[in-house]
C-alpha atoms as a PDB file:
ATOM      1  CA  UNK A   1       3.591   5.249  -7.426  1.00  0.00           C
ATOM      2  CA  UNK A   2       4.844   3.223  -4.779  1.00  0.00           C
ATOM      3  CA  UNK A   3       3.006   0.490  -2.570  1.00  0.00           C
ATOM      4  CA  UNK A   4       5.056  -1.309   0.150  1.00  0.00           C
ATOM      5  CA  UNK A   5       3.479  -4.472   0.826  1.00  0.00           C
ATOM      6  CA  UNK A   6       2.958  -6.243   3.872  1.00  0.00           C
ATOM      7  CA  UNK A   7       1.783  -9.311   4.779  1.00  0.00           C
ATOM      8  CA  UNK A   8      -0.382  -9.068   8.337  1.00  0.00           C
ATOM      9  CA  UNK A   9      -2.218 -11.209  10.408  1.00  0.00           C
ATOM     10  CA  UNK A  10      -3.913  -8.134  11.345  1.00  0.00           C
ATOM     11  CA  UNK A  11      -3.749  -4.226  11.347  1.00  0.00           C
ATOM     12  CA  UNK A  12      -5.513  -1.250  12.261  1.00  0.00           C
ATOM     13  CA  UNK A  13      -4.883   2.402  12.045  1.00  0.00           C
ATOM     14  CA  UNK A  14      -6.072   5.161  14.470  1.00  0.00           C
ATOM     15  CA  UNK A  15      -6.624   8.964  14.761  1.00  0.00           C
ATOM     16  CA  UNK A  16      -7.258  10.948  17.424  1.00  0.00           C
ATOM     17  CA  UNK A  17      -7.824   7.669  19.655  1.00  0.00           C
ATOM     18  CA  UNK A  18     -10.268   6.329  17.471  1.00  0.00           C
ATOM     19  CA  UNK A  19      -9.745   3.132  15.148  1.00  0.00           C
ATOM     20  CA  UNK A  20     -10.540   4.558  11.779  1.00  0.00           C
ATOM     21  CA  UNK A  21      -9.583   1.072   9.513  1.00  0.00           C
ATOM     22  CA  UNK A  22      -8.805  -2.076  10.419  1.00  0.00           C
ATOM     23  CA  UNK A  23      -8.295  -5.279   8.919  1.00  0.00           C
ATOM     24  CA  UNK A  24      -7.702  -9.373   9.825  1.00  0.00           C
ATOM     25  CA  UNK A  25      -5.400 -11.239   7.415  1.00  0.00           C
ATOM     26  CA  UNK A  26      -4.306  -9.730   4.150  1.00  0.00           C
ATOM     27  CA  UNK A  27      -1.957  -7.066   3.513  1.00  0.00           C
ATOM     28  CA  UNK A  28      -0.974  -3.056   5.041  1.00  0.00           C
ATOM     29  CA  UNK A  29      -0.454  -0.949   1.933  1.00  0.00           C
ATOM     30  CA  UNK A  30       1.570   1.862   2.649  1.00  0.00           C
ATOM     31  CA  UNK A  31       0.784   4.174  -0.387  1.00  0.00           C
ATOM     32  CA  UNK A  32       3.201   6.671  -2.022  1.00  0.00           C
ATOM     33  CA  UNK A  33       2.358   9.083  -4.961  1.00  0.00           C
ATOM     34  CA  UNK A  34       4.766  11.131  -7.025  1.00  0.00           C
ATOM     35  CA  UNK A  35       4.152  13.810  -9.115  1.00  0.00           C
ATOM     36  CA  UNK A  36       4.354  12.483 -12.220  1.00  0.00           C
ATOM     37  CA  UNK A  37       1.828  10.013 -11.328  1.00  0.00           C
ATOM     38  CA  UNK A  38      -1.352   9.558 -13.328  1.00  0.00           C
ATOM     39  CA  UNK A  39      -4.517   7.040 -13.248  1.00  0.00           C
ATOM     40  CA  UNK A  40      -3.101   4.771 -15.209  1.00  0.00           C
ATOM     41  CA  UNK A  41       0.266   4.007 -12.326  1.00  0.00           C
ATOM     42  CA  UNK A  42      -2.946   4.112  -9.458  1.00  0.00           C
ATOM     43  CA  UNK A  43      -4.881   1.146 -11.742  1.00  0.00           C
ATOM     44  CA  UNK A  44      -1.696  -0.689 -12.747  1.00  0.00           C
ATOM     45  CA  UNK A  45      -0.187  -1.117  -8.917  1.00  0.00           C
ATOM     46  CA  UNK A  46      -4.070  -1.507  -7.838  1.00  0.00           C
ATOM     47  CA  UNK A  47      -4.457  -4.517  -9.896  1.00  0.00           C
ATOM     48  CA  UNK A  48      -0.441  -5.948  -9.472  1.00  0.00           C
ATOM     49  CA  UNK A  49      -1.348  -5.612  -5.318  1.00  0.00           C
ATOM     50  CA  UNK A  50      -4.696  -7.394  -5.529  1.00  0.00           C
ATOM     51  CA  UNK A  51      -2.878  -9.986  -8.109  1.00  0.00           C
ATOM     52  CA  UNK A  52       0.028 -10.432  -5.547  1.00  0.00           C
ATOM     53  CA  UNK A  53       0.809 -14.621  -4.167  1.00  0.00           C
ATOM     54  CA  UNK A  54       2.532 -13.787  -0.608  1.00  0.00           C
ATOM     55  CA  UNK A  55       0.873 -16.413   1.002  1.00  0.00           C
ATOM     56  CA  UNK A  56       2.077 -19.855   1.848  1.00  0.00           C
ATOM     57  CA  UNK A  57       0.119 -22.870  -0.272  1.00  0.00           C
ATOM     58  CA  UNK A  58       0.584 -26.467   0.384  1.00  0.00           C
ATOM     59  CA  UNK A  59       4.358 -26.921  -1.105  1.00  0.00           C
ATOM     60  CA  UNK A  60       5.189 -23.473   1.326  1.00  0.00           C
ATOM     61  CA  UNK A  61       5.662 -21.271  -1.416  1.00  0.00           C
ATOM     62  CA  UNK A  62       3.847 -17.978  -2.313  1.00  0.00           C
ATOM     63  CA  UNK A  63       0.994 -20.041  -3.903  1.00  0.00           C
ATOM     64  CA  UNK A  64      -1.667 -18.279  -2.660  1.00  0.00           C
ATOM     65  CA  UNK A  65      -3.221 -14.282  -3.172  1.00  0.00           C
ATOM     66  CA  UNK A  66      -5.531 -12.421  -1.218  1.00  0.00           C
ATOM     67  CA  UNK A  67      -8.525 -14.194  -2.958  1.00  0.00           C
ATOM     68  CA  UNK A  68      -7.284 -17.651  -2.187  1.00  0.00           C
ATOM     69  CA  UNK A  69      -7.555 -16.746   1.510  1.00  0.00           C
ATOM     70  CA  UNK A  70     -10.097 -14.131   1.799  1.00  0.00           C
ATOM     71  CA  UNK A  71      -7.795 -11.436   3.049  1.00  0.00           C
ATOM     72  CA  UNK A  72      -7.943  -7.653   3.601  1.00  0.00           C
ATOM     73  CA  UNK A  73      -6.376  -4.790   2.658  1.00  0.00           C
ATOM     74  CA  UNK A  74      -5.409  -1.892   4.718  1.00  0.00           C
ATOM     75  CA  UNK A  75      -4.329   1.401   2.901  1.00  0.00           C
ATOM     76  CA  UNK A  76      -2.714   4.203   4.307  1.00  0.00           C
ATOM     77  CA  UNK A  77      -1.382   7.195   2.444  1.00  0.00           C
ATOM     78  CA  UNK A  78       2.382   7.815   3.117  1.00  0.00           C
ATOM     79  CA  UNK A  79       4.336  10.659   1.003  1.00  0.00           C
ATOM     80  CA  UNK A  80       7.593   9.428   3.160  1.00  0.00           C
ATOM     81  CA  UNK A  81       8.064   6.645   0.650  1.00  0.00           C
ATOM     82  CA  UNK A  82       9.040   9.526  -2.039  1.00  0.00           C
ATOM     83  CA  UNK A  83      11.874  10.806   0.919  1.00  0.00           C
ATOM     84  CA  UNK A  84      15.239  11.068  -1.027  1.00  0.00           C
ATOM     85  CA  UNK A  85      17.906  10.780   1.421  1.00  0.00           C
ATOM     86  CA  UNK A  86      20.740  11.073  -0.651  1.00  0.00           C
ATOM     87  CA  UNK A  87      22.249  14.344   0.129  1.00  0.00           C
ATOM     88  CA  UNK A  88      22.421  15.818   3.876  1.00  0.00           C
ATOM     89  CA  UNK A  89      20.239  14.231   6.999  1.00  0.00           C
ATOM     90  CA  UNK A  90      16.461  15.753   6.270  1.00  0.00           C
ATOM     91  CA  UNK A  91      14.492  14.133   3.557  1.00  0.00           C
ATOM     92  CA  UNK A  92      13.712  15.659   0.223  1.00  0.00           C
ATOM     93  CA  UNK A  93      10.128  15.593  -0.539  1.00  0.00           C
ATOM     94  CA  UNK A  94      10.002  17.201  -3.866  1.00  0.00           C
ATOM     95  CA  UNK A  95       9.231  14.219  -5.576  1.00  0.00           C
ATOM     96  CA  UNK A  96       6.438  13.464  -3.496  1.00  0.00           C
ATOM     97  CA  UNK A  97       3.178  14.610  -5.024  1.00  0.00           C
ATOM     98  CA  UNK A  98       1.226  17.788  -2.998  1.00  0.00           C
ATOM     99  CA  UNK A  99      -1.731  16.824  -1.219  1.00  0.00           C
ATOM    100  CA  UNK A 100      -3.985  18.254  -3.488  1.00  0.00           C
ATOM    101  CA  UNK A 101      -2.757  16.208  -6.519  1.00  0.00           C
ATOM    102  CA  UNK A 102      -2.223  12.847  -4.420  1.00  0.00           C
ATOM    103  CA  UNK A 103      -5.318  12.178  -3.059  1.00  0.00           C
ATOM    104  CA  UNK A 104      -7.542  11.963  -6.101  1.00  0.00           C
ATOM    105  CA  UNK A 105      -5.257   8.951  -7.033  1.00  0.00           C
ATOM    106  CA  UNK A 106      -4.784   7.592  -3.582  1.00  0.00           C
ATOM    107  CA  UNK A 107      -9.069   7.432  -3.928  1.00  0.00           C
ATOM    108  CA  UNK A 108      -8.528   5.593  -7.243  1.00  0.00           C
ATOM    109  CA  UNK A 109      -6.408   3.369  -6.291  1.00  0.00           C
ATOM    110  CA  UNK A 110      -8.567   2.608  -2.909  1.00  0.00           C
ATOM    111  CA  UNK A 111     -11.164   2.154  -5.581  1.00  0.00           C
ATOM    112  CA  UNK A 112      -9.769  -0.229  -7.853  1.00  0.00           C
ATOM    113  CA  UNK A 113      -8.835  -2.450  -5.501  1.00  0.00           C
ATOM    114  CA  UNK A 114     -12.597  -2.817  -3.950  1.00  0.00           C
ATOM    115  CA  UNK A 115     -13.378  -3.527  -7.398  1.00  0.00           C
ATOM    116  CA  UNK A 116     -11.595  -6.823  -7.241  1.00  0.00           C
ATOM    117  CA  UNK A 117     -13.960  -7.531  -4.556  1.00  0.00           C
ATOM    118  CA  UNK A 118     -11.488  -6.982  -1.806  1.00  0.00           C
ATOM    119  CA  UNK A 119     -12.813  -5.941   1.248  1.00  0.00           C
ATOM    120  CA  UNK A 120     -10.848  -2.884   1.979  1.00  0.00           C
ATOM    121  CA  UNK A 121      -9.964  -0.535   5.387  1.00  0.00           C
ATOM    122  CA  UNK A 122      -8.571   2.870   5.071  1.00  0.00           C
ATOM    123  CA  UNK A 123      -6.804   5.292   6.914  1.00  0.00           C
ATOM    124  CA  UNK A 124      -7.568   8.816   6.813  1.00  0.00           C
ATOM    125  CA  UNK A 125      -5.738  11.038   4.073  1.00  0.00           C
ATOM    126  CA  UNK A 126      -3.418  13.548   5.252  1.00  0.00           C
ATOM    127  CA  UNK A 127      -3.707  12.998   9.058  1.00  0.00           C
ATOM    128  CA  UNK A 128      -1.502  12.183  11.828  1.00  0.00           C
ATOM    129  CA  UNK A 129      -2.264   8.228  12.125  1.00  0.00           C
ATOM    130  CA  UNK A 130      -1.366   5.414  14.681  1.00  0.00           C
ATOM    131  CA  UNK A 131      -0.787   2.063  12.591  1.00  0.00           C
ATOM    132  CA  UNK A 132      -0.913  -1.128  14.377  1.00  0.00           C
ATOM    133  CA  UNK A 133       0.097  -4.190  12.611  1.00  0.00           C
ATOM    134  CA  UNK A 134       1.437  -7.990  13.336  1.00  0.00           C
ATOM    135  CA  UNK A 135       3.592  -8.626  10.477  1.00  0.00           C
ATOM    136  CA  UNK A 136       3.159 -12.345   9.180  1.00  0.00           C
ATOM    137  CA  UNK A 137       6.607 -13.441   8.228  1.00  0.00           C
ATOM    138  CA  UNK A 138       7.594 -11.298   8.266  1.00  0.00           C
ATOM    139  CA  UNK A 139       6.896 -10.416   4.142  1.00  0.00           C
ATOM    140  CA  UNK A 140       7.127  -7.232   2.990  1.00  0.00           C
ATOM    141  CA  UNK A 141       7.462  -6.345  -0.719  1.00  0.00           C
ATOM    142  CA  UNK A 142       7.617  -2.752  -2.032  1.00  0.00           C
ATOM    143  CA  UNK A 143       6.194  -2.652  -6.195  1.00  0.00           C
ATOM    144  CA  UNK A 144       6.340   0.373  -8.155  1.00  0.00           C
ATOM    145  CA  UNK A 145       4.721   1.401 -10.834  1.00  0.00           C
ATOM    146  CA  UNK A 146       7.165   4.375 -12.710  1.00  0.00           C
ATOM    147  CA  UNK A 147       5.753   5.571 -16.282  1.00  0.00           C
ATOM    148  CA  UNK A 148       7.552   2.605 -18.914  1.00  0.00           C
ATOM    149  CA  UNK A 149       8.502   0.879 -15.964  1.00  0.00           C
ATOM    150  CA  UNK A 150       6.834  -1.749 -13.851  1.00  0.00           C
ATOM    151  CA  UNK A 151       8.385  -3.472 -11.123  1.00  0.00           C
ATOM    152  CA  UNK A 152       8.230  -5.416  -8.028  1.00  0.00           C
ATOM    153  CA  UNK A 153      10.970  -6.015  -5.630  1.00  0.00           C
ATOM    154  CA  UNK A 154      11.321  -7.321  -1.762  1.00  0.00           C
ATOM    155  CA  UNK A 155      12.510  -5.633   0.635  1.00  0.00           C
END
């Protein structure tokens, strides 16, 4: 799984002209599944999101996580983030899980991170969505959770 990360003063998402999530400070999650994916990638990258210190403490550092200043998350599912571009000009999205498969774990992972006690907005699976956002930083950091390997990088 795949989560790119970003840090927002505030973000909303809409369909069909109406505002379906939307959120204050915290972070936009913009949530990839593959097909190999399982419950165990959606809990791990739940838990390393919600755990994540991308905001600014006192010595203006990443000091402080989305507890520390009561932020928000926004989630919105985005099978793009599985696009492999290496070869030709149109995406591949074979590794990119079907619709079916992904949105079972795109609910868990939705899940687990409420159950950190993260007040959490949502877009709506599988449609055509508007996403507003004011990137704070800007910060953006994609983390990916492959089967034996974690890891977090910035982009």
């Amino acid at each position: 799984m795949r989560a790119l990360v970003q840090r927002v003063a505030r973000a909303s998402v809409t369909v069909d002209d109406a505002v379906v999530g939307a959120i204050g400070r915290g972070y936009l999650v913009l949530l990839g599944v593959r097909t190999t994916d399982t419950a165990a990638e959606a809990d791990w990258l739940a838990d390393k999101v919600v755990g994540l210190r991308l905001f600014g403490g006192a010595t203006g550092h990443f000091d402080l996580g989305l507890a520390d200043v009561g932020g928000e998350v926004l989630v919105v599912s985005q099978f793009t983030l599985y696009g492999d571009t290496r070869k030709g000009r149109r995406p591949d999205f074979t590794r990119a899980a079907r619709p079916e498969a992904a949105e079972g774990l795109y609910e868990r992972f939705v899940a687990r991170v409420r159950g950190h006690g993260v007040n959490v907005a949502t877009g709506v699976f599988g449609a055509m969505m508007a996403v507003e956002l004011v990137n704070d930083g800007p910060v953006t950091v994609m983390v990916e959770r492959e089967p034996g390997r974690d890891r977090a990088r910035t982009c």
